[in-house]
Protein backbone atom coordinates (compact mmCIF):
# COMPACT_ATOMS: atom_id res chain seq x y z
CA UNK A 1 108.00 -69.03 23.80
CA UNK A 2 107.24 -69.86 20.06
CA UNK A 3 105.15 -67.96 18.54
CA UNK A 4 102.55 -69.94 16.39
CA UNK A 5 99.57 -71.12 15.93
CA UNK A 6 98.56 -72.35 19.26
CA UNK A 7 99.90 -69.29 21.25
CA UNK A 8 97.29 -66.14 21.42
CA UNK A 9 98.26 -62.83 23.49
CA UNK A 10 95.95 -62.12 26.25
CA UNK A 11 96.18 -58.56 28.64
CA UNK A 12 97.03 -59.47 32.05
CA UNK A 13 94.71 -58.10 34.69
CA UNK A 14 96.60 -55.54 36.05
CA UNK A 15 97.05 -54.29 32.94
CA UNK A 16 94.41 -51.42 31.39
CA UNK A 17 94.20 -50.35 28.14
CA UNK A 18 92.21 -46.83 26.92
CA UNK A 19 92.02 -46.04 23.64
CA UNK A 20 92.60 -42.19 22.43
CA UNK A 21 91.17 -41.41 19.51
CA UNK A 22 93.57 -43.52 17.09
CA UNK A 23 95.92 -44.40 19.31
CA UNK A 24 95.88 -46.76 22.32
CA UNK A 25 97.63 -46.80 26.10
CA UNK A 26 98.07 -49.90 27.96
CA UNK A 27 99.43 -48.98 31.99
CA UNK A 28 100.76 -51.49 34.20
CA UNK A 29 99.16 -51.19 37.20
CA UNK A 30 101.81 -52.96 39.46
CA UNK A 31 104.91 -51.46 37.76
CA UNK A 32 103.13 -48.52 36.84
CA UNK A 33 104.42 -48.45 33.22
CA UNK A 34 102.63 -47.38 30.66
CA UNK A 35 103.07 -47.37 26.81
CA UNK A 36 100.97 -45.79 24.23
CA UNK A 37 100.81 -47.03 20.70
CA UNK A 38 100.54 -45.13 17.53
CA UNK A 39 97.65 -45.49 14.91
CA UNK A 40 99.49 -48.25 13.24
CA UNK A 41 100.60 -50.21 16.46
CA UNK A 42 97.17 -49.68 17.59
CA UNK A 43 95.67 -51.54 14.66
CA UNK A 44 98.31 -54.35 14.72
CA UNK A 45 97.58 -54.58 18.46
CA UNK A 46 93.50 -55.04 17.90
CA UNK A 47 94.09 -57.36 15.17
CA UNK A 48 96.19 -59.85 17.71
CA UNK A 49 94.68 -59.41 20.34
CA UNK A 50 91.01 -60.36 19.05
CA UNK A 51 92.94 -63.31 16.55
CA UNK A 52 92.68 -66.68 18.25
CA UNK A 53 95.97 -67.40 17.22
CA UNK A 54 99.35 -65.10 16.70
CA UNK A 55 99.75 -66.64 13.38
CA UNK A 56 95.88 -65.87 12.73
CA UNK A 57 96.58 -62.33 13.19
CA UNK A 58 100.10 -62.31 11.22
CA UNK A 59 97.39 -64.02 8.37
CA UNK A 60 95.32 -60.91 8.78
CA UNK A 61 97.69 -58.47 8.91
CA UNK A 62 99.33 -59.74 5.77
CA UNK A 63 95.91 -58.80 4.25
CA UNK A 64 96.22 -55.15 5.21
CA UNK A 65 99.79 -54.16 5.09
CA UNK A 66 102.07 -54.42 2.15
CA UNK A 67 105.03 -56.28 3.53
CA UNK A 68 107.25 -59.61 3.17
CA UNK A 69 105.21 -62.22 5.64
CA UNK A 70 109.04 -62.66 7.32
CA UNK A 71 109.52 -59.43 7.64
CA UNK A 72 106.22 -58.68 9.23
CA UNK A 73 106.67 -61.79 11.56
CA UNK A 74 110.48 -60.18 13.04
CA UNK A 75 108.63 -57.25 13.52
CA UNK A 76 105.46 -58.58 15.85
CA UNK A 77 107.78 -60.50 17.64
CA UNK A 78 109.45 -57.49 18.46
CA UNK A 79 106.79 -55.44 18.91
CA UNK A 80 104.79 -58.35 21.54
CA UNK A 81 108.87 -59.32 22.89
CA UNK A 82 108.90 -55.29 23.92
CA UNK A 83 105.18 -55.42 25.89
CA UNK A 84 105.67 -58.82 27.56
CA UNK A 85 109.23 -57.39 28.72
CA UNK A 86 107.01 -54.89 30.56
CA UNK A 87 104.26 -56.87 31.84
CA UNK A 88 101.77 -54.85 29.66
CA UNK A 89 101.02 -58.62 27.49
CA UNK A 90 101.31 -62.37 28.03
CA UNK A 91 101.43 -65.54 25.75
CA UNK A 92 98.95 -67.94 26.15
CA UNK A 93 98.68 -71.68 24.55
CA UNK A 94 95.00 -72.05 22.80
């Protein structure tokens, strides 16, 4: 799926996520795989996930991290390619 500004991520809802101090686990309840996210990952997760877009959040992001906006966009897709792989995300149109 394209990645833009009418696709948001949403958490499935067999999917629960607990944060840990700074960092965050999200568990697959049907596969029962789990992954837990550093500090960083952790912010970049809480800034997409409450962005109403995935460029929205890319926007944001830019804002925080010092980093090429191309660069930074390889690197979400990875990072959101990785969880839907696992069930532990999904893309949804807005």
């Amino acid at each position: 799926m394209l990645l833009g500004l009418t696709t948001r991520i949403a958490t499935p809802s067999h999917v629960l996520t607990r944060r840990l101090d700074d960092e965050l686990v999200l568990l697959n309840l049907d596969s029962e795989c789990y992954f837990g996210l550093d500090e960083i990952s952790t912010s970049i997760w809480e800034v997409l996930s409450s962005a109403p877009s995935i460029d929205a959040g890319i926007e944001a992001l830019l804002g925080t991290y010092d980093v090429e906006p191309d660069r930074l966009r390889a690197d979400i897709e990875v990072f959101l390619s990785e969880l839907v792989a696992h069930g532990l995300v999904e893309y949804q149109r807005v």
